[in-house]
C-alpha atoms as a PDB file:
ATOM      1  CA  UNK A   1      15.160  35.475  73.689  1.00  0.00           C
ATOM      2  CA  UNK A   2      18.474  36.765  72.296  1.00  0.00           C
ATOM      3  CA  UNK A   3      20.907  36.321  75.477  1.00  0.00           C
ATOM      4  CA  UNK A   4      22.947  39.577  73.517  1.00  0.00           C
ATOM      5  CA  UNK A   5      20.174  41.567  73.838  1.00  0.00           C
ATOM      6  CA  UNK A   6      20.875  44.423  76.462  1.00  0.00           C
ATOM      7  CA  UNK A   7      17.221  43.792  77.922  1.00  0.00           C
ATOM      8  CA  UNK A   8      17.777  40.474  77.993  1.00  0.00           C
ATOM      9  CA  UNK A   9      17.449  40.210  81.767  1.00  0.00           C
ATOM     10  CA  UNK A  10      14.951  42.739  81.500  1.00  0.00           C
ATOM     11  CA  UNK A  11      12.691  40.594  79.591  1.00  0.00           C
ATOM     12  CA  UNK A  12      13.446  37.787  81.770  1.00  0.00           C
ATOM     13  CA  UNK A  13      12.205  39.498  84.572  1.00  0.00           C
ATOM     14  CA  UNK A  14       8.912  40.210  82.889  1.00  0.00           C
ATOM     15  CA  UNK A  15       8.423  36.227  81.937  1.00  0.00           C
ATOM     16  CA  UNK A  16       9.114  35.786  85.722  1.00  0.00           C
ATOM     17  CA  UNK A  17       6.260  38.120  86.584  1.00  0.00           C
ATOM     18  CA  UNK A  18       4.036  36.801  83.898  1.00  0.00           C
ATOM     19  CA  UNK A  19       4.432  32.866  85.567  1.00  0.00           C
ATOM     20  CA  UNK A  20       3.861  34.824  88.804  1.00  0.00           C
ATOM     21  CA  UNK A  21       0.905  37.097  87.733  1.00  0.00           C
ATOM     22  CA  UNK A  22      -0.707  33.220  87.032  1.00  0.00           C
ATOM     23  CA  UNK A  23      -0.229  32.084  90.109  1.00  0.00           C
ATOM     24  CA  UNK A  24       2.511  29.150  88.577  1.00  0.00           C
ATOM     25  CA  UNK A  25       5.832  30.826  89.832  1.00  0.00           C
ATOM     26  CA  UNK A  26       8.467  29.190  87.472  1.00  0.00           C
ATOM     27  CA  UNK A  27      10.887  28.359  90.035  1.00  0.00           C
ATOM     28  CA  UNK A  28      13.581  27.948  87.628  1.00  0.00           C
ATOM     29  CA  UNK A  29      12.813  31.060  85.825  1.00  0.00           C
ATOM     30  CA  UNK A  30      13.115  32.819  89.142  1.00  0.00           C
ATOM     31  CA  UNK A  31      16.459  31.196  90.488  1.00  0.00           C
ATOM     32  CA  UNK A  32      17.784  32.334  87.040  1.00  0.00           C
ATOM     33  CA  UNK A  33      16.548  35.835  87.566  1.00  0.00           C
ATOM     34  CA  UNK A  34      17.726  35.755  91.124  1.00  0.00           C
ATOM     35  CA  UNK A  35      21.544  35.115  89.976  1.00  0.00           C
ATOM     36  CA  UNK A  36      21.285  37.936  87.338  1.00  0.00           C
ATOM     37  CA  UNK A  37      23.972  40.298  86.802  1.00  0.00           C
ATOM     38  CA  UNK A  38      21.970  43.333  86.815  1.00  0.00           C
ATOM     39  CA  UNK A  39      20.875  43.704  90.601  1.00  0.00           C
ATOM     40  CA  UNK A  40      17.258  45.358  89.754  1.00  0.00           C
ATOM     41  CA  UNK A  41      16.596  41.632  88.294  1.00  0.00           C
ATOM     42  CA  UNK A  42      17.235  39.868  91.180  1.00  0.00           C
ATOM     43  CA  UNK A  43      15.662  42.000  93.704  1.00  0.00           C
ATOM     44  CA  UNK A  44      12.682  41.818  91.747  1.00  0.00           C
ATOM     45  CA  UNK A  45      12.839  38.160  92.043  1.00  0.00           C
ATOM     46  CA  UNK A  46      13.395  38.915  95.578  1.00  0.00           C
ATOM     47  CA  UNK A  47       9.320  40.667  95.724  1.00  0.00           C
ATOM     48  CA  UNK A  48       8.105  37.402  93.927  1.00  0.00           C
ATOM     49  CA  UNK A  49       9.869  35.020  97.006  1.00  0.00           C
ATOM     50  CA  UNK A  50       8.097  37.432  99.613  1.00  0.00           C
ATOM     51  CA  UNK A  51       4.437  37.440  98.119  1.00  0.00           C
ATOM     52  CA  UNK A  52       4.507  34.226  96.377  1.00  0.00           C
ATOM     53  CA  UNK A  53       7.158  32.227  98.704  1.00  0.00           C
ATOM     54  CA  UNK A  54       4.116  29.679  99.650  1.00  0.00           C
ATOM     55  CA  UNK A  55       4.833  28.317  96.183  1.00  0.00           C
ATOM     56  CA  UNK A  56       8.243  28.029  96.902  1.00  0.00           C
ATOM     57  CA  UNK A  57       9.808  25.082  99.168  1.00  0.00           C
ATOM     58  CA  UNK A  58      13.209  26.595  98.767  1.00  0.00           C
ATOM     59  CA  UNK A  59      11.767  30.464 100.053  1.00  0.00           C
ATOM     60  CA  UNK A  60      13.735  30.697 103.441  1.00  0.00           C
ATOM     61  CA  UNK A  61      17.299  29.035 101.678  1.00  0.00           C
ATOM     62  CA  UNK A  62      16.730  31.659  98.079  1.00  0.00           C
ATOM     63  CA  UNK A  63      15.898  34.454 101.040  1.00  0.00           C
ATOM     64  CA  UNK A  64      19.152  33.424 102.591  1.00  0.00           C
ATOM     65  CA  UNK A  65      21.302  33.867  99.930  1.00  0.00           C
ATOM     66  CA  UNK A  66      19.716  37.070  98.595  1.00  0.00           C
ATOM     67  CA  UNK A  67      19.987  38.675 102.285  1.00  0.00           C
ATOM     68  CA  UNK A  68      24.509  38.189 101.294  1.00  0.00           C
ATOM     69  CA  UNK A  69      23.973  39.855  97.770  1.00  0.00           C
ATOM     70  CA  UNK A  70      26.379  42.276  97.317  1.00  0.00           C
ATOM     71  CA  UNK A  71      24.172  45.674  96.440  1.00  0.00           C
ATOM     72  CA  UNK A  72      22.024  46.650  99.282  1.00  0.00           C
ATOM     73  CA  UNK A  73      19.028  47.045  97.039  1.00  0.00           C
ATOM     74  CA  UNK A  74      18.482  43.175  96.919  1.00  0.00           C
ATOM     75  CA  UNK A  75      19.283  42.571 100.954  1.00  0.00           C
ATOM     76  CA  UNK A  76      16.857  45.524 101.667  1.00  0.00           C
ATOM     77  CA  UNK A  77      14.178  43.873  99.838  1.00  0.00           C
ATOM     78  CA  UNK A  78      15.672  40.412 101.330  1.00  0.00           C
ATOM     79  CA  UNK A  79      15.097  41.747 104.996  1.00  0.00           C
ATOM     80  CA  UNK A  80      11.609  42.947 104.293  1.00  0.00           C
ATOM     81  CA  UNK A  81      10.338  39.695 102.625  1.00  0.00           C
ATOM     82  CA  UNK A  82      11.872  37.739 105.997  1.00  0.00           C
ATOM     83  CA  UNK A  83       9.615  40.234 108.098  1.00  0.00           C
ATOM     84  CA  UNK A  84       6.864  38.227 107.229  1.00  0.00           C
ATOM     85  CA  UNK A  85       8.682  35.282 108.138  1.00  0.00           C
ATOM     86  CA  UNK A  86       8.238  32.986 111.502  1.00  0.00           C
ATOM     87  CA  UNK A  87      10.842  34.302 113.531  1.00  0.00           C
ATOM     88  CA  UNK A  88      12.826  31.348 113.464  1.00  0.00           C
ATOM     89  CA  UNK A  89      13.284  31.796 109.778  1.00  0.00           C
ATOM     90  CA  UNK A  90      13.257  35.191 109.504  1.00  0.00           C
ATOM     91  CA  UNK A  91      15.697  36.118 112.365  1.00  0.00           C
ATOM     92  CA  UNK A  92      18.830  34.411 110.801  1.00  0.00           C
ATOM     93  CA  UNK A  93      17.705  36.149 107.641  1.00  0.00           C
ATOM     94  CA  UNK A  94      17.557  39.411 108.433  1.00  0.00           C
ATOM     95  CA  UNK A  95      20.854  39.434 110.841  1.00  0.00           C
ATOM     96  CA  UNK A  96      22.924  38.161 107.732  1.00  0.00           C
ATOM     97  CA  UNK A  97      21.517  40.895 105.282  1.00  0.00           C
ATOM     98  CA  UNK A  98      22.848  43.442 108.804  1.00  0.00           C
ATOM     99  CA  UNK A  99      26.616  41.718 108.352  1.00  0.00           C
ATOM    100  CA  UNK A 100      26.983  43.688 105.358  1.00  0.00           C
ATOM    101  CA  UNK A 101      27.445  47.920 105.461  1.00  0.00           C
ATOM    102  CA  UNK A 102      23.775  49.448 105.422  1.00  0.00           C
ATOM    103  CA  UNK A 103      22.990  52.559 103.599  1.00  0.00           C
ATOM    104  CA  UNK A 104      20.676  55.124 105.212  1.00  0.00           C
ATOM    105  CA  UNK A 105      17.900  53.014 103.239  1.00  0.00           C
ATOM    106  CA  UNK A 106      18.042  49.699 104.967  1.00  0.00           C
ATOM    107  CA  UNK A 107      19.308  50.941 108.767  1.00  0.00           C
ATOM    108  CA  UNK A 108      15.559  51.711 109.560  1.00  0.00           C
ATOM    109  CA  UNK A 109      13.662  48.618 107.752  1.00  0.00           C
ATOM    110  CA  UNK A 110      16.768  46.236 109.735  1.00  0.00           C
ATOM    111  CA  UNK A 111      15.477  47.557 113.330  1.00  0.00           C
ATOM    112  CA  UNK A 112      11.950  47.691 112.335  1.00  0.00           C
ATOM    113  CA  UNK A 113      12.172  44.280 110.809  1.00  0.00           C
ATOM    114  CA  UNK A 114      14.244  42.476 113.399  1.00  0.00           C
ATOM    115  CA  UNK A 115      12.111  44.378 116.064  1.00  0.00           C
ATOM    116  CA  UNK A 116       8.272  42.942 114.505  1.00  0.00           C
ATOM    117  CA  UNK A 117      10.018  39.228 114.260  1.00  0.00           C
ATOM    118  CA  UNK A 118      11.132  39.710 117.893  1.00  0.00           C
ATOM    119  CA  UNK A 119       8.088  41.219 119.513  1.00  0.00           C
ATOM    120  CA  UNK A 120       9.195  44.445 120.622  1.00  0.00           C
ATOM    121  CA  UNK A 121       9.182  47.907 119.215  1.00  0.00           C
ATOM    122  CA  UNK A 122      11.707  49.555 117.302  1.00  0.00           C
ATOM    123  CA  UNK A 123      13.914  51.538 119.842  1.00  0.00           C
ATOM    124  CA  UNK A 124      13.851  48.729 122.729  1.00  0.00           C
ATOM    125  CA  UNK A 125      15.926  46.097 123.746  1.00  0.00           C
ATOM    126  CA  UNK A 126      14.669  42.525 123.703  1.00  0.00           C
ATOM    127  CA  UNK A 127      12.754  43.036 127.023  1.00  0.00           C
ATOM    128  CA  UNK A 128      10.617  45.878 125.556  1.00  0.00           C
ATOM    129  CA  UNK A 129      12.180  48.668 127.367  1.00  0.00           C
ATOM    130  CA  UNK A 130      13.971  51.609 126.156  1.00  0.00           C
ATOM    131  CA  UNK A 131      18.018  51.214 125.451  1.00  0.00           C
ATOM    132  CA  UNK A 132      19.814  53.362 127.355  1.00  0.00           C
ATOM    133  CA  UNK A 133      23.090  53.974 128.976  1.00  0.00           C
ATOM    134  CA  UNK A 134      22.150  55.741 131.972  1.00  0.00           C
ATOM    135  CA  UNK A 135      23.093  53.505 135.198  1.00  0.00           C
ATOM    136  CA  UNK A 136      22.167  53.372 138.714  1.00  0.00           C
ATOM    137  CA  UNK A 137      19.970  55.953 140.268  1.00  0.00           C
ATOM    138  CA  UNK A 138      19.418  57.542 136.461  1.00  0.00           C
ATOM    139  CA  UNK A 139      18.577  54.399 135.073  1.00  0.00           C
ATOM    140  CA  UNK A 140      15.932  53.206 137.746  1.00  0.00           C
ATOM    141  CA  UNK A 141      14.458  57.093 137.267  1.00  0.00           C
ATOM    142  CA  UNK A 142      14.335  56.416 133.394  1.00  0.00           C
ATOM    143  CA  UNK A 143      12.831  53.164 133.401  1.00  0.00           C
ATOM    144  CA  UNK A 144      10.277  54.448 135.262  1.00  0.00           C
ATOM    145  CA  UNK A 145       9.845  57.740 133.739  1.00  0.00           C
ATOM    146  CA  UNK A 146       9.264  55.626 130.255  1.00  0.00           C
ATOM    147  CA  UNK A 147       6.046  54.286 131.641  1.00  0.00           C
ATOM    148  CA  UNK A 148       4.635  57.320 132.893  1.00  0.00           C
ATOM    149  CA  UNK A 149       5.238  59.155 129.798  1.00  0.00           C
ATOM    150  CA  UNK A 150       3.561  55.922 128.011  1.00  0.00           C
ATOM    151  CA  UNK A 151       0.065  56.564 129.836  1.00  0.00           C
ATOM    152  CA  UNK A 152      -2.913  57.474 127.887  1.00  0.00           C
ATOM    153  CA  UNK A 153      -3.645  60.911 128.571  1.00  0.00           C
ATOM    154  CA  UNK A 154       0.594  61.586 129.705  1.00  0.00           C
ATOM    155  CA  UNK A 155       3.050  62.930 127.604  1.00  0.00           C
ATOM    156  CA  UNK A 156       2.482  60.496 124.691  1.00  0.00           C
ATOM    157  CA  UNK A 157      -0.810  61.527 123.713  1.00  0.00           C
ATOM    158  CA  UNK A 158       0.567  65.142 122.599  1.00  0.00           C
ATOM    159  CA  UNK A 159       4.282  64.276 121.872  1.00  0.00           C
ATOM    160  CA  UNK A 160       3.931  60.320 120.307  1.00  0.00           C
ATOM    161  CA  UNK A 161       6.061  57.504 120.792  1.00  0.00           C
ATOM    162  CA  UNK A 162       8.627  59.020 118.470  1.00  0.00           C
ATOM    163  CA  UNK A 163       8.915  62.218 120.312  1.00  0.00           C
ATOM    164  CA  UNK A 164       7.951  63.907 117.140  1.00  0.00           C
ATOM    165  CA  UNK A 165       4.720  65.444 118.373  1.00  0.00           C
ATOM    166  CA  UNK A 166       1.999  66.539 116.040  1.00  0.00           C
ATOM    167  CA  UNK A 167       2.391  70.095 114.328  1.00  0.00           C
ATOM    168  CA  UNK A 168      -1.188  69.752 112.787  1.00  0.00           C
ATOM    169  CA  UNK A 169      -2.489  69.703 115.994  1.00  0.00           C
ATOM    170  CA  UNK A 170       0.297  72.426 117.549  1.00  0.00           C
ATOM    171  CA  UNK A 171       2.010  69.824 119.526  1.00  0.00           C
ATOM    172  CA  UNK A 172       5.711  70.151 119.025  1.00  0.00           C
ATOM    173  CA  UNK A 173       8.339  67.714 119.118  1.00  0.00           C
ATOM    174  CA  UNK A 174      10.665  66.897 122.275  1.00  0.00           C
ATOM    175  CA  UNK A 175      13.149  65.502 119.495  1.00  0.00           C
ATOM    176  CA  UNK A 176      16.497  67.554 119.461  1.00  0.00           C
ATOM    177  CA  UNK A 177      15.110  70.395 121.514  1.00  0.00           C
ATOM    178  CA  UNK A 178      17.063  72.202 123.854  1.00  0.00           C
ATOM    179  CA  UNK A 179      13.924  73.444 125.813  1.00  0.00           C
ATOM    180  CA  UNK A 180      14.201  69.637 126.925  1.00  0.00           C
ATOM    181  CA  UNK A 181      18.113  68.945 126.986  1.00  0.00           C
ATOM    182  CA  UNK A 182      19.005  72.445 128.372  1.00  0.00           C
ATOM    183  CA  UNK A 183      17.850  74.154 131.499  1.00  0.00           C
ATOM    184  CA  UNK A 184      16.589  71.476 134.251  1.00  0.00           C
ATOM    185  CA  UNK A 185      15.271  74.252 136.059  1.00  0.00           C
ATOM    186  CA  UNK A 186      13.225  75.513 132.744  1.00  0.00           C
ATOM    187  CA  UNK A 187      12.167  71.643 131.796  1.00  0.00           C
ATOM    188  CA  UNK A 188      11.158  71.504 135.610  1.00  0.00           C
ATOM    189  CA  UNK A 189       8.821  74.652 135.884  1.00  0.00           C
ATOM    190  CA  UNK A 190       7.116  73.882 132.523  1.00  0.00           C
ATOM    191  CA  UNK A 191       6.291  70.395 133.530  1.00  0.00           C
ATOM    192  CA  UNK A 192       4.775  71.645 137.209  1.00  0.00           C
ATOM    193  CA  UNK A 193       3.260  74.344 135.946  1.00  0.00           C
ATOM    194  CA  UNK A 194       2.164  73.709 132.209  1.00  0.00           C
ATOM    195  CA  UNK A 195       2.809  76.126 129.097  1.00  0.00           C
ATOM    196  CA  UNK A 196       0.987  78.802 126.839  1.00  0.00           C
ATOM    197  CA  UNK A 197       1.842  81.085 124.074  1.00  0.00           C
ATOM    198  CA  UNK A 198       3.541  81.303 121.293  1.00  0.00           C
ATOM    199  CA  UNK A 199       6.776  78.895 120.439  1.00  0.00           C
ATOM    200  CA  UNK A 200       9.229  78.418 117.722  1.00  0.00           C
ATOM    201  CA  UNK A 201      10.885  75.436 117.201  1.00  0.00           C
ATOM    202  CA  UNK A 202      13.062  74.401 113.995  1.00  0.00           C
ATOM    203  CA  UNK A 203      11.852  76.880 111.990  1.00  0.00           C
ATOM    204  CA  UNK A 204       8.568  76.133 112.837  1.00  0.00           C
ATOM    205  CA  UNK A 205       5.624  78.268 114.855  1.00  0.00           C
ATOM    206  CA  UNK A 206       3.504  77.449 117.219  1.00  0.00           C
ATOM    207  CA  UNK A 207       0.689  79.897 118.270  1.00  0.00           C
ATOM    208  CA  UNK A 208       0.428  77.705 121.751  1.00  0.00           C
ATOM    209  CA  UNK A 209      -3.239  77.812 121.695  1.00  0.00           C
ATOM    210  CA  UNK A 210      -3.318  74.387 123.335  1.00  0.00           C
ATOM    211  CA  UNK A 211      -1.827  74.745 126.507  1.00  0.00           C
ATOM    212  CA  UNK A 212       0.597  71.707 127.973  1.00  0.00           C
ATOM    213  CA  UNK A 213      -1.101  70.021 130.911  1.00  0.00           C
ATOM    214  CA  UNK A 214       0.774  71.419 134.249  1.00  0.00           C
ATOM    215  CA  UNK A 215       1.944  67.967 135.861  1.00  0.00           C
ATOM    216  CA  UNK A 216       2.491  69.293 139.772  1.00  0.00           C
ATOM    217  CA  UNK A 217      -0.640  68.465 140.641  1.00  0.00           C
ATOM    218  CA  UNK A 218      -1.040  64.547 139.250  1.00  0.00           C
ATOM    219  CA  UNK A 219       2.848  63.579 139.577  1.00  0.00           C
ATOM    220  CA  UNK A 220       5.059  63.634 142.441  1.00  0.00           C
ATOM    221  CA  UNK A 221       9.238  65.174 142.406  1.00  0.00           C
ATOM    222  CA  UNK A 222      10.250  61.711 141.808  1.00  0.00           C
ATOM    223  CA  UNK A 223       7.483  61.200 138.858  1.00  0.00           C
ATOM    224  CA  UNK A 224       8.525  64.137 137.581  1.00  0.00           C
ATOM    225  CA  UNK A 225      12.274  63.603 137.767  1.00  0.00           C
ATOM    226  CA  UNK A 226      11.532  60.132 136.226  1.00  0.00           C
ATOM    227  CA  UNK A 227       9.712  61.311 133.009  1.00  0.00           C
ATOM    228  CA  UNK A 228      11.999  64.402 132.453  1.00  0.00           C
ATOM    229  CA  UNK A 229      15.091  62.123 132.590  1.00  0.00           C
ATOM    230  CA  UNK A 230      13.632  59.922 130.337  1.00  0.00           C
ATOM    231  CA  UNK A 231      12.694  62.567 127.844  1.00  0.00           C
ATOM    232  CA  UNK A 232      15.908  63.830 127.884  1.00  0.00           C
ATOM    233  CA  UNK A 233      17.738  60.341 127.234  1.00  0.00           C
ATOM    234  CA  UNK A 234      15.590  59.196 124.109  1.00  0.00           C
ATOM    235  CA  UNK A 235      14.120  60.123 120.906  1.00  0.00           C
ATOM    236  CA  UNK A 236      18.002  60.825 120.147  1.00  0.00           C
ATOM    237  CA  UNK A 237      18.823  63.126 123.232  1.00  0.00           C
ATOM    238  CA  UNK A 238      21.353  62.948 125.882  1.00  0.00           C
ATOM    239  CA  UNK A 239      21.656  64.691 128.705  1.00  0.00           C
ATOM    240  CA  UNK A 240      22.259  64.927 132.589  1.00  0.00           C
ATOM    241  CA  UNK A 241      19.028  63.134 134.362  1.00  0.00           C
ATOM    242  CA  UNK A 242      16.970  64.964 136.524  1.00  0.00           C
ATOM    243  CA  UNK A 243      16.555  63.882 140.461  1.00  0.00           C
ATOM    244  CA  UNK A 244      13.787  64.037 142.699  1.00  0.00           C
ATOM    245  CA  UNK A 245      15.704  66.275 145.220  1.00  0.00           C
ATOM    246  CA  UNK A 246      16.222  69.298 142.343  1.00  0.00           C
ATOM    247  CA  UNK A 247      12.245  68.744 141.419  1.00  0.00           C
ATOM    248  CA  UNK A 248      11.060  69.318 145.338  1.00  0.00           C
ATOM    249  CA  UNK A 249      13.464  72.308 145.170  1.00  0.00           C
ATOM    250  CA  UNK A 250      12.512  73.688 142.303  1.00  0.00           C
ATOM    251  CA  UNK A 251       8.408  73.265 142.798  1.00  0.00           C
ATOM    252  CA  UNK A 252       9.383  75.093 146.488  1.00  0.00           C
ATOM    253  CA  UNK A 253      10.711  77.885 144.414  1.00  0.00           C
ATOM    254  CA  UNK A 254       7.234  78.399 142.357  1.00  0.00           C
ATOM    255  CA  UNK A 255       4.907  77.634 144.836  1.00  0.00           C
ATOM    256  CA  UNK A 256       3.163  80.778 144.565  1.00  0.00           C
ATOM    257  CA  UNK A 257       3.397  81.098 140.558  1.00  0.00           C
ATOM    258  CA  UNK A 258      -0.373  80.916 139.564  1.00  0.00           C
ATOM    259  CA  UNK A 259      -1.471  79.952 135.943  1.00  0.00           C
ATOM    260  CA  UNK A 260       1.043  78.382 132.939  1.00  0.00           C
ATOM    261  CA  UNK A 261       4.159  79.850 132.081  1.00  0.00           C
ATOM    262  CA  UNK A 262       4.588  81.569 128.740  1.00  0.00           C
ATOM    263  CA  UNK A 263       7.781  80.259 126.180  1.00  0.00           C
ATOM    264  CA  UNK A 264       8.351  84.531 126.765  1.00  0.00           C
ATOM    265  CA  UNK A 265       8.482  84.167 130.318  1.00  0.00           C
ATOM    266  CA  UNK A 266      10.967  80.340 130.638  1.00  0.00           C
ATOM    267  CA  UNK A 267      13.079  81.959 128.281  1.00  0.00           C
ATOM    268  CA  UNK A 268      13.541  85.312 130.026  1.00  0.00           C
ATOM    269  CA  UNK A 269      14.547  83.207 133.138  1.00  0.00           C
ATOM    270  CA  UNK A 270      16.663  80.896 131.834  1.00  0.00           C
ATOM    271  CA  UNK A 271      18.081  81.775 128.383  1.00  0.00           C
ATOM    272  CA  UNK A 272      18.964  79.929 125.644  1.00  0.00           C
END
């Protein structure tokens, strides 16, 4: 190959893959590709250390060094081939590819990658619960409010772990709404009492068909306080939590309301 050609690396890369696509990964072909100038190169070599790094003695060490490249393109694909990893190799990995400044690109495969190796889900803390700042009384109310919104059947069933609900199905999200940061006494009657009708949320309509199941009955004021705090302290919101003593006052209030409420009817008494 002509080492002045401007493909030169280029056609490298492609004698890399052929060694590869035979199942005899040239390991000197692909530590020369990994140290190319042209960063497309060497994350490429990067994709033949993650599917073909059982051919490779050196995998974790090239992975290593890759993970401290300089263009984010190579550490994202650097951080995804140590997902697959043990954790004890693919930990130390992945947290030096995270020393670096991330680009909207690699922020989410980082937490979703470190979060796999480490056994929890992306969102929680090491223990598998929820990160929040809440403290005290709010915290113990949150903790507990992530559970019951976790039960088959709950909250998660309509709304998903993400908060992002399911508009095919008419379920909308709790994500960045203020029908759950805003009002407690709106978030409070729509939880005892359930919701029908029409909504509109981001742009988006929902005819409200499907009503939301009204909680009084199956969940008691500090249930209820627990799950609304919770829901108002994740999927990206933040605001005041919700305690027991404002739920018992507020179901006293609505006692005698029969049926759902309608989005019409919350918003008339308590407006946005």
């Amino acid at each position: 190959l002509d080492t002045d050609d401007p493909r030169y690396e280029h056609h490298v890369t492609e004698a890399l893959w052929v060694t590869w696509g035979l199942n005899r990964v040239d390991t000197d072909l692909l530590k020369r590709v990994l140290n190319a100038k042209d960063f497309r190169a060497r994350a490429a070599a990067v994709q033949v250390l993650r599917y073909a790094g059982h051919q490779i003695p050196e995998q974790a060490d090239l992975l290593m060094a890759a993970a401290k490249d300089e263009n984010p393109r190579v550490r994202l694909d650097a951080l995804v081939a140590a997902s697959w990893l043990d954790e004890k190799m693919g930990v130390p990995i992945i947290e030096a590819a995270g020393q670096l400044p991330m680009d909207d690109w690699m922020q989410k495969p980082y937490e979703a990658a470190l979060a796999h190796l480490k056994g929890y889900n992306m969102g929680q803390d090491e223990s598998g619960k929820t990160k929040t700042d809440l403290e005290g009384v709010a915290k113990k109310l949150f903790v507990a409010g992530e559970e019951i919104y976790n039960r088959e059947g709950y909250c998660v069933t309509c709304h998903q772990p993400d908060g992002k609900g399911l508009s095919a199905s008419q379920f909308p999200p709790l994500a960045g709404q203020e029908w759950v940061t805003g009002s407690k006494e709106r978030l409070i009657k729509l939880a005892l009492k359930g919701l029908m009708g029409p909504l509109e949320l981001d742009d988006k309509s929902y005819p409200g068909q499907v009503p939301m199941t009204p909680f009084g009955g199956m969940l008691n004021d500090e249930e209820i306080a627990s799950v609304l705090t919770f829901v108002r302290n994740t999927f990206g919101n933040k605001a005041d939590p919700i305690l027991p003593e404002k739920v018992k006052e507020v179901r006293e209030s609505i006692k005698d309301k029969e049926g759902f409420y309608s989005p019409a009817e919350l918003l008339e008494e308590h407006p946005m």
